[in-house]
C-alpha atoms as a PDB file:
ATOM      1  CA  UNK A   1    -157.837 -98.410  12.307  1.00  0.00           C
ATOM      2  CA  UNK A   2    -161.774 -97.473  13.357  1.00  0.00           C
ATOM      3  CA  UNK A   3    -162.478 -96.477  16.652  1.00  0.00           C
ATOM      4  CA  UNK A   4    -163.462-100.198  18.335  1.00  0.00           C
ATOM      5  CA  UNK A   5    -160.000-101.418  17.656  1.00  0.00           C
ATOM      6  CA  UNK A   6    -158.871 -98.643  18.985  1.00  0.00           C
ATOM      7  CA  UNK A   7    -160.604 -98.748  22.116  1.00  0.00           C
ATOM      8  CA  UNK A   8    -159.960-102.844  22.077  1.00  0.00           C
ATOM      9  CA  UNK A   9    -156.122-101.812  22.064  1.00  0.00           C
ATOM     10  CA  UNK A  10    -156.096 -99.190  24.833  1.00  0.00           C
ATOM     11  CA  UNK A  11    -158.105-101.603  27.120  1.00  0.00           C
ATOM     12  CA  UNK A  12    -155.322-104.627  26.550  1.00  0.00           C
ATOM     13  CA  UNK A  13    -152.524-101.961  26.729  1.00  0.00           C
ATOM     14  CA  UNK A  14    -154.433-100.603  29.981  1.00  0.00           C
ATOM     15  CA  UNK A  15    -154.106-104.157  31.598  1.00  0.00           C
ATOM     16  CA  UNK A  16    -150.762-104.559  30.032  1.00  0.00           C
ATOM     17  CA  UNK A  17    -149.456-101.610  32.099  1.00  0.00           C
ATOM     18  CA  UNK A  18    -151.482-101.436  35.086  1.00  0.00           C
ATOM     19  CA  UNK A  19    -150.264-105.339  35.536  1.00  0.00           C
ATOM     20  CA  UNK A  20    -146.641-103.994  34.975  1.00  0.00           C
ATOM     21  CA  UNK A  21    -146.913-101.050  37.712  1.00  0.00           C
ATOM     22  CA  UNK A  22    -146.383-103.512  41.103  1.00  0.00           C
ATOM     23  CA  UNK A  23    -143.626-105.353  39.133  1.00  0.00           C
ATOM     24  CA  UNK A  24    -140.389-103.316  41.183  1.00  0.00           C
ATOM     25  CA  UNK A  25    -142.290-104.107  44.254  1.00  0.00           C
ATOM     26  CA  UNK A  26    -142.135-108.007  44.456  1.00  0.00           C
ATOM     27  CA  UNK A  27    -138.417-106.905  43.066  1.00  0.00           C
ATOM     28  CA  UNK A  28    -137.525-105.338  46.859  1.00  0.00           C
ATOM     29  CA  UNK A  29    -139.427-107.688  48.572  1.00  0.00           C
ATOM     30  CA  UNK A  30    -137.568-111.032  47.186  1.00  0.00           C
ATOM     31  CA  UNK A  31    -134.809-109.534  48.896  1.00  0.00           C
ATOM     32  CA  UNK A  32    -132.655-111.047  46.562  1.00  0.00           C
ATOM     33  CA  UNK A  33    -129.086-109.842  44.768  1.00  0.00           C
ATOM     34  CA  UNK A  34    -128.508-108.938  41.285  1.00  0.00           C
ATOM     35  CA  UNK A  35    -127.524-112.418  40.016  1.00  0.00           C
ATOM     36  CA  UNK A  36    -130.207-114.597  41.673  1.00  0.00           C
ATOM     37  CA  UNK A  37    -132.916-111.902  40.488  1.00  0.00           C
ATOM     38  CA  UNK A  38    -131.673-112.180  36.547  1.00  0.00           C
ATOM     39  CA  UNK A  39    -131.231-115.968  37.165  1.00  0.00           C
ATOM     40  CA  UNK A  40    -135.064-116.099  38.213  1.00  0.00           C
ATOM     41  CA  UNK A  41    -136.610-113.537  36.388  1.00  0.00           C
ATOM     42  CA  UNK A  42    -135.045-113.806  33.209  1.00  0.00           C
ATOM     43  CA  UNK A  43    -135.689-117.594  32.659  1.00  0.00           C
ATOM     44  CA  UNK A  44    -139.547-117.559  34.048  1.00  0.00           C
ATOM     45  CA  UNK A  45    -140.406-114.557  31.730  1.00  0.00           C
ATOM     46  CA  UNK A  46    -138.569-116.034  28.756  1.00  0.00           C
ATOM     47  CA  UNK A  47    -140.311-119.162  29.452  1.00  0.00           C
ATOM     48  CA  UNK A  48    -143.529-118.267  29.607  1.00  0.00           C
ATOM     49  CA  UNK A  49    -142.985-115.547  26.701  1.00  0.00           C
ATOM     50  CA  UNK A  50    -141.926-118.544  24.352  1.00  0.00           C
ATOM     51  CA  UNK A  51    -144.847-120.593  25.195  1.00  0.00           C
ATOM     52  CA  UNK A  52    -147.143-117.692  24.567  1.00  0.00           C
ATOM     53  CA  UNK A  53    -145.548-117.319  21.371  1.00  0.00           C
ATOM     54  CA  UNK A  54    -145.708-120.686  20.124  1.00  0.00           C
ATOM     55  CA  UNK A  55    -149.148-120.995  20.720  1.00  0.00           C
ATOM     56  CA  UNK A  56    -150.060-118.046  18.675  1.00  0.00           C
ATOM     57  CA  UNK A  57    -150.814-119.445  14.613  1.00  0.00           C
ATOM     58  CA  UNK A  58    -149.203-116.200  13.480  1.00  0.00           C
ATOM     59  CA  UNK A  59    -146.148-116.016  15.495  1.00  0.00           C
ATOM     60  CA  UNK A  60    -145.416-119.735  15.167  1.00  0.00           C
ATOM     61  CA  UNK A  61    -145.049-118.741  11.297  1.00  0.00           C
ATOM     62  CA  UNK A  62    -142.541-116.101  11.550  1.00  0.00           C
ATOM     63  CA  UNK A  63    -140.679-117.676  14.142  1.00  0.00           C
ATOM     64  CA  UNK A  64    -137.783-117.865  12.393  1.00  0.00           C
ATOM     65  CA  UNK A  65    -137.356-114.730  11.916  1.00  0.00           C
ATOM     66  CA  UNK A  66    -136.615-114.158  15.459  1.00  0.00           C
ATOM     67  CA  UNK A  67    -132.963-115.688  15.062  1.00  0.00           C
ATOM     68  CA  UNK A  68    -132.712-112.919  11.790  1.00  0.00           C
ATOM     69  CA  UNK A  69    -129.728-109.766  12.293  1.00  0.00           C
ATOM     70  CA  UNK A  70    -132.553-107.468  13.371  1.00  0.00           C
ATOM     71  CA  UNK A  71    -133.962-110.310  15.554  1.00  0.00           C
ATOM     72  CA  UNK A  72    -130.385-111.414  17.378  1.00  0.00           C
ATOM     73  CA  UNK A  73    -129.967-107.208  17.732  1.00  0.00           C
ATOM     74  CA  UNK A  74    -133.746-106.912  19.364  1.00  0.00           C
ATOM     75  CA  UNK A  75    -132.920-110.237  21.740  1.00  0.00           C
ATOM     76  CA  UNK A  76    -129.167-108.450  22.610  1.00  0.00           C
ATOM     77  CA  UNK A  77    -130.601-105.117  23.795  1.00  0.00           C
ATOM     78  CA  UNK A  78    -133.581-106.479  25.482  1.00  0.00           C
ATOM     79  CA  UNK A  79    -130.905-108.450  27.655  1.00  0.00           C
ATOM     80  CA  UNK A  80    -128.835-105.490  28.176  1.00  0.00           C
ATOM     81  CA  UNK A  81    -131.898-103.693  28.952  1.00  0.00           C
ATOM     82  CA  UNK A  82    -133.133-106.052  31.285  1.00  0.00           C
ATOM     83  CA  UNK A  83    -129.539-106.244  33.601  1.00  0.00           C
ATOM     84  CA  UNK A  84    -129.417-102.627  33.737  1.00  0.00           C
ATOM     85  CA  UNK A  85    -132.783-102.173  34.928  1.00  0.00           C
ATOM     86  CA  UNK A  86    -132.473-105.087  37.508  1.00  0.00           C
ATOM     87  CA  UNK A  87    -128.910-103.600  38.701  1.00  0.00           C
ATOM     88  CA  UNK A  88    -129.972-100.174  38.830  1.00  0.00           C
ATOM     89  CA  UNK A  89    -133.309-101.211  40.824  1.00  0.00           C
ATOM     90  CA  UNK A  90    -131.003-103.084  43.265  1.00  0.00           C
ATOM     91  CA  UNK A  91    -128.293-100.114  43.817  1.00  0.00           C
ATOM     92  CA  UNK A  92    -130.786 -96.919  43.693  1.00  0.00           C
ATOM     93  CA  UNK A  93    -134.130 -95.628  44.385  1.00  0.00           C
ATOM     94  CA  UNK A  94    -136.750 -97.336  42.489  1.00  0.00           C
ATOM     95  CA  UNK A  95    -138.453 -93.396  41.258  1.00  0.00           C
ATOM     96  CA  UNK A  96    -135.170 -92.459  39.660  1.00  0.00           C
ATOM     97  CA  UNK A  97    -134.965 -95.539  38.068  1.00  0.00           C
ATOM     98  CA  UNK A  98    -138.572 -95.391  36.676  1.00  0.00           C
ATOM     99  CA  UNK A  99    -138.122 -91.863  35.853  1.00  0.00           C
ATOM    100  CA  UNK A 100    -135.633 -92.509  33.707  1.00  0.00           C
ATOM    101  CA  UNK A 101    -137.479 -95.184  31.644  1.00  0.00           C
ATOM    102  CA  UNK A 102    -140.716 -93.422  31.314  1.00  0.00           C
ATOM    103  CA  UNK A 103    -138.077 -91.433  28.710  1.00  0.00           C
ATOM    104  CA  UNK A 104    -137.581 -94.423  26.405  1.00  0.00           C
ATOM    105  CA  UNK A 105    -140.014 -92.992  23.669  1.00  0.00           C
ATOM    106  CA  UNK A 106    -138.138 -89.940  23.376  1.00  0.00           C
ATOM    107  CA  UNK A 107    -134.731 -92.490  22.522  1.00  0.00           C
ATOM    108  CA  UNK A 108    -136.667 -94.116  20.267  1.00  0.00           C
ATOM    109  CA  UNK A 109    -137.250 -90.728  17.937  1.00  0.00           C
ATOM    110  CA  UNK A 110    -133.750 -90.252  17.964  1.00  0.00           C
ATOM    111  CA  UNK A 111    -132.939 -94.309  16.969  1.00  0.00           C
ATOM    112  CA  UNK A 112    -135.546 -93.733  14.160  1.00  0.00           C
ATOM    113  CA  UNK A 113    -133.739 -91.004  12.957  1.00  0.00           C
ATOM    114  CA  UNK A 114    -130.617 -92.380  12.741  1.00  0.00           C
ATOM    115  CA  UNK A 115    -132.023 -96.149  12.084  1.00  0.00           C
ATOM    116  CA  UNK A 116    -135.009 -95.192   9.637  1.00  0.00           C
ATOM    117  CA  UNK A 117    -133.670 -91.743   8.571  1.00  0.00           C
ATOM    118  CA  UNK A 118    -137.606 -90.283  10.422  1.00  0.00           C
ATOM    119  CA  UNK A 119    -137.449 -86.182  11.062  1.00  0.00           C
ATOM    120  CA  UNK A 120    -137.292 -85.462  14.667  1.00  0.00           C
ATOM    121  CA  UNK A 121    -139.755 -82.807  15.950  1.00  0.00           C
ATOM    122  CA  UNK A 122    -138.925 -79.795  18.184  1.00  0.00           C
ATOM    123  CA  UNK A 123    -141.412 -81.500  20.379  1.00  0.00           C
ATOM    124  CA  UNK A 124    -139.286 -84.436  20.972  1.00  0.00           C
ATOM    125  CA  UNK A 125    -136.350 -82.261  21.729  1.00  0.00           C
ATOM    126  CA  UNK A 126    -138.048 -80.035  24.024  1.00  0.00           C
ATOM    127  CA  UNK A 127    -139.364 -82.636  25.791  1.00  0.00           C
ATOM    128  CA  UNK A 128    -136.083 -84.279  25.994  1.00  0.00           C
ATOM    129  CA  UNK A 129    -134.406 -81.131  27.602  1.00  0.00           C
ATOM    130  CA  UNK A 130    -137.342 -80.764  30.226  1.00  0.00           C
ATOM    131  CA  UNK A 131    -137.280 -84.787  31.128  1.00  0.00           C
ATOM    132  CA  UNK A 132    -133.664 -84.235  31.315  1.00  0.00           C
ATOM    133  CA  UNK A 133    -134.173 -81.178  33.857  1.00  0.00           C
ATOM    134  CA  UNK A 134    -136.737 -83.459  35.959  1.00  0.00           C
ATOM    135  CA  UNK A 135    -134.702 -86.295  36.456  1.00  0.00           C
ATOM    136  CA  UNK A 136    -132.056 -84.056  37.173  1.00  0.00           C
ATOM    137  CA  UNK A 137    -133.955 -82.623  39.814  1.00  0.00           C
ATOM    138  CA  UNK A 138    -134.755 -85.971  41.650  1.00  0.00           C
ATOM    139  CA  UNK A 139    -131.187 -87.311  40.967  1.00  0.00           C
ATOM    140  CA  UNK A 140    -129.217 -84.455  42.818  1.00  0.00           C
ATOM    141  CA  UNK A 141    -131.784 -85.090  46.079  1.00  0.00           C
ATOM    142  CA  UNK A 142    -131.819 -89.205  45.684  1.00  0.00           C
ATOM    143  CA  UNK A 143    -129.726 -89.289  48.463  1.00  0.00           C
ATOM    144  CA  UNK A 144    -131.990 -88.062  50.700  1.00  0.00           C
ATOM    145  CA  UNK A 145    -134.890 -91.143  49.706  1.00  0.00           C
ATOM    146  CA  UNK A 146    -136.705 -92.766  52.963  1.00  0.00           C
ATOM    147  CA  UNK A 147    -135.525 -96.888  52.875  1.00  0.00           C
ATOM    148  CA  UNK A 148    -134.041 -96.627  49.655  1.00  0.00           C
ATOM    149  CA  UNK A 149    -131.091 -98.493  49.167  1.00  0.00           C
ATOM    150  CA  UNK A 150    -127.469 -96.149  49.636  1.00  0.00           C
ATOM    151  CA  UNK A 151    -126.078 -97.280  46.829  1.00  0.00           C
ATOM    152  CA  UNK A 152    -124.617 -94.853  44.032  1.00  0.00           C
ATOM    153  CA  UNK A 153    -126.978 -92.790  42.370  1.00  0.00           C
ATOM    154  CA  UNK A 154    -125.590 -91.736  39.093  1.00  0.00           C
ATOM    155  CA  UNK A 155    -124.795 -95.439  38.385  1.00  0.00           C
ATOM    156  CA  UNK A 156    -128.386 -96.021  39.043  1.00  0.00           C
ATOM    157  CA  UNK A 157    -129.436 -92.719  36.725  1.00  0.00           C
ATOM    158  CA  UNK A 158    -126.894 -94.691  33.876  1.00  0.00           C
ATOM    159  CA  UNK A 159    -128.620 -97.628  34.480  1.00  0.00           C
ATOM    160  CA  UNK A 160    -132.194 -96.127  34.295  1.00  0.00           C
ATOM    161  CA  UNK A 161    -131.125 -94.378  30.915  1.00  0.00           C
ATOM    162  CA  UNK A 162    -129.461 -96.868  29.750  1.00  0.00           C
ATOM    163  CA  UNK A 163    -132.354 -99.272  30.036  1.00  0.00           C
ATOM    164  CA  UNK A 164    -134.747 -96.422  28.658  1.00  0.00           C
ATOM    165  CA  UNK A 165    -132.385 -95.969  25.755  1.00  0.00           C
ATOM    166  CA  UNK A 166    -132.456-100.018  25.564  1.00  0.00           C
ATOM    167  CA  UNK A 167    -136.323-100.526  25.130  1.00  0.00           C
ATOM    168  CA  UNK A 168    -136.245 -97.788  22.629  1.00  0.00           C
ATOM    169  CA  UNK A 169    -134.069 -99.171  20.462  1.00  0.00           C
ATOM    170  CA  UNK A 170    -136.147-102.403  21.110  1.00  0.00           C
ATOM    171  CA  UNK A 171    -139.176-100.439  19.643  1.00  0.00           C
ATOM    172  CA  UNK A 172    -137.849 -99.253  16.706  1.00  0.00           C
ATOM    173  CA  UNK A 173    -136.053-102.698  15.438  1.00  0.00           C
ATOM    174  CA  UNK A 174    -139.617-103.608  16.076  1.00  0.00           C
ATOM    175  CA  UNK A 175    -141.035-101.029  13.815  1.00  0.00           C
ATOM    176  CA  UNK A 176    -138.274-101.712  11.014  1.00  0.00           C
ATOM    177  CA  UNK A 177    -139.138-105.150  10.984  1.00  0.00           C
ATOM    178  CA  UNK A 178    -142.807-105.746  11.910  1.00  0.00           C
ATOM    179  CA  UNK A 179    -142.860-109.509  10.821  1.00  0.00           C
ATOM    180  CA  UNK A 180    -140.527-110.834  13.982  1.00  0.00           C
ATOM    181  CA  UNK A 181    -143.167-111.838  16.669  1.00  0.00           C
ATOM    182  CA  UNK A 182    -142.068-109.516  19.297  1.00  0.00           C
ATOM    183  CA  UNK A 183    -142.950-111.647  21.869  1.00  0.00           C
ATOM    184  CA  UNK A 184    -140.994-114.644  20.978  1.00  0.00           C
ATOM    185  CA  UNK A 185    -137.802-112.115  20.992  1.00  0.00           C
ATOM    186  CA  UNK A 186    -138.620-110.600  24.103  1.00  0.00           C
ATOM    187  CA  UNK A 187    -139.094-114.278  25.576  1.00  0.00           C
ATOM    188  CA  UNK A 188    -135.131-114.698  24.307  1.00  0.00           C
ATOM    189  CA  UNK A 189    -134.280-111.922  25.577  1.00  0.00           C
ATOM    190  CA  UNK A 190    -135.390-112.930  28.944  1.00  0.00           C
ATOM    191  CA  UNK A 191    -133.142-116.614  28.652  1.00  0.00           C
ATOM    192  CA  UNK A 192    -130.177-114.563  27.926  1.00  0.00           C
ATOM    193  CA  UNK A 193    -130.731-112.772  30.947  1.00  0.00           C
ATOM    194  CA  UNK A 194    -131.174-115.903  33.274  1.00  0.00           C
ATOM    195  CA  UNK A 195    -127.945-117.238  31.049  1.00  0.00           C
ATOM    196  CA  UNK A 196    -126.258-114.113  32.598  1.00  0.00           C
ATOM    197  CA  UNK A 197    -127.593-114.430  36.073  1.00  0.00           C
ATOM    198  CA  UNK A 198    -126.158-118.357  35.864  1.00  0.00           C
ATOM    199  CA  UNK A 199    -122.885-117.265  35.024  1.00  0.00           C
ATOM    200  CA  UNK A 200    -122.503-115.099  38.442  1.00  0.00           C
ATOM    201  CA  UNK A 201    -124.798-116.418  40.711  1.00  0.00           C
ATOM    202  CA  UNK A 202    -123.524-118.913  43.782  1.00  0.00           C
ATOM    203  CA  UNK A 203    -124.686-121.567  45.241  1.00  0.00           C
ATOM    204  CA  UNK A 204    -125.349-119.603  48.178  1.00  0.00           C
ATOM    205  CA  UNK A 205    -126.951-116.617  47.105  1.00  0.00           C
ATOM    206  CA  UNK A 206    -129.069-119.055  44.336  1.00  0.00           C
ATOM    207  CA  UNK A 207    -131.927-119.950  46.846  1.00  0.00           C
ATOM    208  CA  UNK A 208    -131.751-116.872  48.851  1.00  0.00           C
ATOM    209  CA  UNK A 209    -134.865-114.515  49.443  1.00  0.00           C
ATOM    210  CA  UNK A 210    -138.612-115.019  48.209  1.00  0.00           C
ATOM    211  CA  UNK A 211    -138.728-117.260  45.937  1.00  0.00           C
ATOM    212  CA  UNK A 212    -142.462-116.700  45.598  1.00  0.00           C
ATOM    213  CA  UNK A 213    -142.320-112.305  45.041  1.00  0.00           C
ATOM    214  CA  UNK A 214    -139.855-113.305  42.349  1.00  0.00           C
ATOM    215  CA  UNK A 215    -141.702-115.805  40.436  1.00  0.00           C
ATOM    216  CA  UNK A 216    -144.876-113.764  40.729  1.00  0.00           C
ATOM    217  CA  UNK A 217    -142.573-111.235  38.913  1.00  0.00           C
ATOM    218  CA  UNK A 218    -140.872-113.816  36.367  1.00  0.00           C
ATOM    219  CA  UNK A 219    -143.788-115.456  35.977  1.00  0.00           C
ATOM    220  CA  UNK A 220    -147.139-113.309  35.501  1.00  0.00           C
ATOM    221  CA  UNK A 221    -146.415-109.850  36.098  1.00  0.00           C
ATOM    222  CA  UNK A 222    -143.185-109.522  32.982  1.00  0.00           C
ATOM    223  CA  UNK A 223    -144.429-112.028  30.814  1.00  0.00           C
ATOM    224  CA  UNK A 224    -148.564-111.227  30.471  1.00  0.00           C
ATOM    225  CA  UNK A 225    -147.715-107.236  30.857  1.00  0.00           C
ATOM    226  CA  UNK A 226    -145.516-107.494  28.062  1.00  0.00           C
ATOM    227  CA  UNK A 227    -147.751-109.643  25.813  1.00  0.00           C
ATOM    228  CA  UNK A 228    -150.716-107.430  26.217  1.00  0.00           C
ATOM    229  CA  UNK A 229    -148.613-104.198  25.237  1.00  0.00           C
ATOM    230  CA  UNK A 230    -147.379-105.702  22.465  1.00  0.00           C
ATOM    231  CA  UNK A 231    -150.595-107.020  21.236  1.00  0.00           C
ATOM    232  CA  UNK A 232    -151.630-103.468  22.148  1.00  0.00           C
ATOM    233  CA  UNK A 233    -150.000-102.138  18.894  1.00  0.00           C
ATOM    234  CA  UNK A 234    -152.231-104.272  16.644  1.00  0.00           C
ATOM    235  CA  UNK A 235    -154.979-102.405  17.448  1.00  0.00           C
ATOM    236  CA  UNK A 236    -154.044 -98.655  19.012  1.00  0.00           C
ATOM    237  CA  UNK A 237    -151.623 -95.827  18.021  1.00  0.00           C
ATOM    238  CA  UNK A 238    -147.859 -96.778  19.808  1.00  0.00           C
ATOM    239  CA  UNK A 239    -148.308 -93.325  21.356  1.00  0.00           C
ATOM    240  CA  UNK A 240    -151.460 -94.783  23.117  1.00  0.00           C
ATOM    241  CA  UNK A 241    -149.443 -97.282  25.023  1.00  0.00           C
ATOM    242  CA  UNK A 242    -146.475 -95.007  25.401  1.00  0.00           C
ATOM    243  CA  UNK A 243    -148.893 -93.165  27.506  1.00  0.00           C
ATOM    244  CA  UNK A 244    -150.335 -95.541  29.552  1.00  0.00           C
ATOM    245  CA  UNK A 245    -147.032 -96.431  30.121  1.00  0.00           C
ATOM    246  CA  UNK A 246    -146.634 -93.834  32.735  1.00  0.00           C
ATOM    247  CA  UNK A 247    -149.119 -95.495  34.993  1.00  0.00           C
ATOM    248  CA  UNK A 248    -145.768 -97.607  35.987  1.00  0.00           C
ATOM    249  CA  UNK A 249    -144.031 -94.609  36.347  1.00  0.00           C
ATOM    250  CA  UNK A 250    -147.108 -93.161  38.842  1.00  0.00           C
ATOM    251  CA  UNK A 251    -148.080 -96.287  40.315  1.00  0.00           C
ATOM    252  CA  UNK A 252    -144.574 -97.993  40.807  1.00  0.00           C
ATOM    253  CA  UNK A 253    -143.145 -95.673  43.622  1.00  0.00           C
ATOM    254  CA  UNK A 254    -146.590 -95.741  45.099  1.00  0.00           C
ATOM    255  CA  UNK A 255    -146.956 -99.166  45.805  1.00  0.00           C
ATOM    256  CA  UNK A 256    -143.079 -99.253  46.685  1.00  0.00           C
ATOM    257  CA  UNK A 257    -144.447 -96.279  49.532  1.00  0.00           C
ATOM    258  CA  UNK A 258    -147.321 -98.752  50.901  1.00  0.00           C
ATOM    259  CA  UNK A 259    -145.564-102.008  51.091  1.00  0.00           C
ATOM    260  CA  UNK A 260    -141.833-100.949  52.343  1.00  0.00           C
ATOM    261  CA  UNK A 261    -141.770 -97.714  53.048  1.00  0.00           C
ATOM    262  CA  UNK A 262    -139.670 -96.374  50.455  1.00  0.00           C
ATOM    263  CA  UNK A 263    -140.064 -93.160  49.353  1.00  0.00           C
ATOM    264  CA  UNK A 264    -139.395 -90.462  47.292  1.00  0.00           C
ATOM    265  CA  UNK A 265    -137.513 -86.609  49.093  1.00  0.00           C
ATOM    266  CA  UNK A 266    -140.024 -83.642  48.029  1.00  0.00           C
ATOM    267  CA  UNK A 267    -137.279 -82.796  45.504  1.00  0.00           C
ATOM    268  CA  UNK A 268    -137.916 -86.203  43.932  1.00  0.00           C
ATOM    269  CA  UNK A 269    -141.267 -85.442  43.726  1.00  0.00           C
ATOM    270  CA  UNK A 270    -140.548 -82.290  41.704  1.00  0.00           C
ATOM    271  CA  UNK A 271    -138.596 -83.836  39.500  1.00  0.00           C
ATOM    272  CA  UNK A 272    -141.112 -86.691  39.007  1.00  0.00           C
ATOM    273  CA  UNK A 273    -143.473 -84.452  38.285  1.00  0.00           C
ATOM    274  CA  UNK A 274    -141.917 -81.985  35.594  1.00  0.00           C
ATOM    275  CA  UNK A 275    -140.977 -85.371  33.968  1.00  0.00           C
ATOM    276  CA  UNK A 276    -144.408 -86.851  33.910  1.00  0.00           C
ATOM    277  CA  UNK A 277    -145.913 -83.277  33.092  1.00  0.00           C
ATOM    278  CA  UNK A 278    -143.679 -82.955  30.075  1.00  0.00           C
ATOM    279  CA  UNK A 279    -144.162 -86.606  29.225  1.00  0.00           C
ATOM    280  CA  UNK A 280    -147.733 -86.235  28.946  1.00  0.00           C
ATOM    281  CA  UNK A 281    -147.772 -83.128  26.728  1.00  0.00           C
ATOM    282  CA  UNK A 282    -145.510 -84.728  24.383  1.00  0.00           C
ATOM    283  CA  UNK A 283    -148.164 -87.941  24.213  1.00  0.00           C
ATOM    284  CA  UNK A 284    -151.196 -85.813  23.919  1.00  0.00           C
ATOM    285  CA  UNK A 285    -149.612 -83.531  20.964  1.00  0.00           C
ATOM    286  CA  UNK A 286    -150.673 -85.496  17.946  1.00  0.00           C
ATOM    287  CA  UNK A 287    -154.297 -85.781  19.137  1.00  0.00           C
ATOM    288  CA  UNK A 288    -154.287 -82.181  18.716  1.00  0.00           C
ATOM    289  CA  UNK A 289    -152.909 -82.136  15.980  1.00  0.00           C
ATOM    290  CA  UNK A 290    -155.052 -84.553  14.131  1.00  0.00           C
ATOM    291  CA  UNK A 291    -157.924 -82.450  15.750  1.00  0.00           C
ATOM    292  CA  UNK A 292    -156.703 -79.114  13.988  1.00  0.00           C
END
């Protein structure tokens, strides 16, 4: 991999997730409930995530292998992933929530342990116990978050890990099995979820709240941030992305702040930051060790 890929994949991985960052904004302000946001979000994404796919030579190729054990396992936890997240965003603060994903890498060492039998370095466990410490932190004060809704916290803290623990198991059936076009799964993923959202939703609540801040989600901001990461990995070292990844965690809450007022207690903030912090170090520890 010479250094002009390299640079080619941070750039698409740096649209991928500054596109990404806004995305739990147009969440609060469709103002809708869980059902009608799965219903919407999951069936625009997987849409456009299918079409992508099948006009892509490569993918079109291996798109059978999408509908493969490992491929039927990456569309199940996607789907989980995705009705956590969207539950958790709707009950809780959207910086715990975001917190808690930022972690995802850190799952998927220990899935590729016990999935692909990889050693786990003390980094990754140090790291763990530290992100576990920050979120900590901002969970015990969530309570006191400006315009955030009062739902129950630790449900939304399970919901944030669980979705973190979700998309890191997505990564590494990804890794074991580099042949399944990832988007294509992802975009199936995304159906299941709207089949899950039409299985709840009423007629009432169907139509209910911006329809445009959700398809602006469903439609451009999950499907094209997605693509670009994954395409991202063609050409740059996962770790790469992983860390521009954080640029949701960062920007999310921000933009959340501007446009509605929500924000984050100063204990949040700690927290946040002693995640990020720790985050960061663990990113930036194979450079230096390549460099030594």
């Amino acid at each position: 991999m010479n250094i002009k890929e390299s640079r080619k994949g941070i750039l698409i991985a740096f649209f991928g997730a500054l596109l990404i960052t806004p995305d739990t904004l147009f969440m609060r302000l469709s103002e809708m409930d869980v059902w009608s946001m799965l219903l919407w979000r999951g069936m625009q994404m997987g849409i456009v995530l299918i079409c992508i796919t099948l006009c892509m030579k490569e993918y079109r190729k291996n798109f059978h292998l999408i509908f493969s054990k490992t491929g039927i396992y990456i569309i199940l936890s996607q789907a989980l992933g995705s009705v956590s997240f969207t539950y958790g965003i709707v009950i809780s603060s959207v910086t715990v929530i975001l917190l808690c994903i930022a972690t995802s890498p850190l799952f998927a060492s220990f899935f590729s342990y016990f999935l692909l039998k990889e050693k786990i370095n003390k980094s990754t466990i140090y790291a763990s116990l530290f992100t576990i410490l920050g979120v900590s932190i901002s969970v015990l004060d969530s309570h006191n978050a400006i315009n955030a809704p009062q739902g129950n916290y630790f449900l939304g803290l399970f919901c944030g890990l669980f979705t973190a623990a979700a998309l890191g198991l997505n990564f590494v059936l990804l890794r074991s099995k580099p042949k399944i076009p990832a988007i294509g799964a992802t975009g199936f993923g995304g159906l299941l979820v709207g089949i899950i959202g039409i299985l709840f939703v009423t007629k009432k609540t169907l139509l209910a709240g911006d329809l445009i801040a959700i398809s602006i989600s469903g439609m451009i901001i999950l499907p094209f941030s997605f693509a670009a990461l994954t395409y991202a990995t063609r050409f740059t070292q996962a770790a790469n992305v992983s860390l521009l990844m954080l640029l949701e965690t960062i920007l999310g809450p921000i933009w959340v702040w501007i446009f509605i007022k929500e924000s984050p207690s100063n204990q949040m903030i700690l927290g946040g930051m002693i995640v990020i912090i720790t985050l960061l170090l663990y990113f930036l520890e194979p450079f230096k060790l390549s460099k030594s």
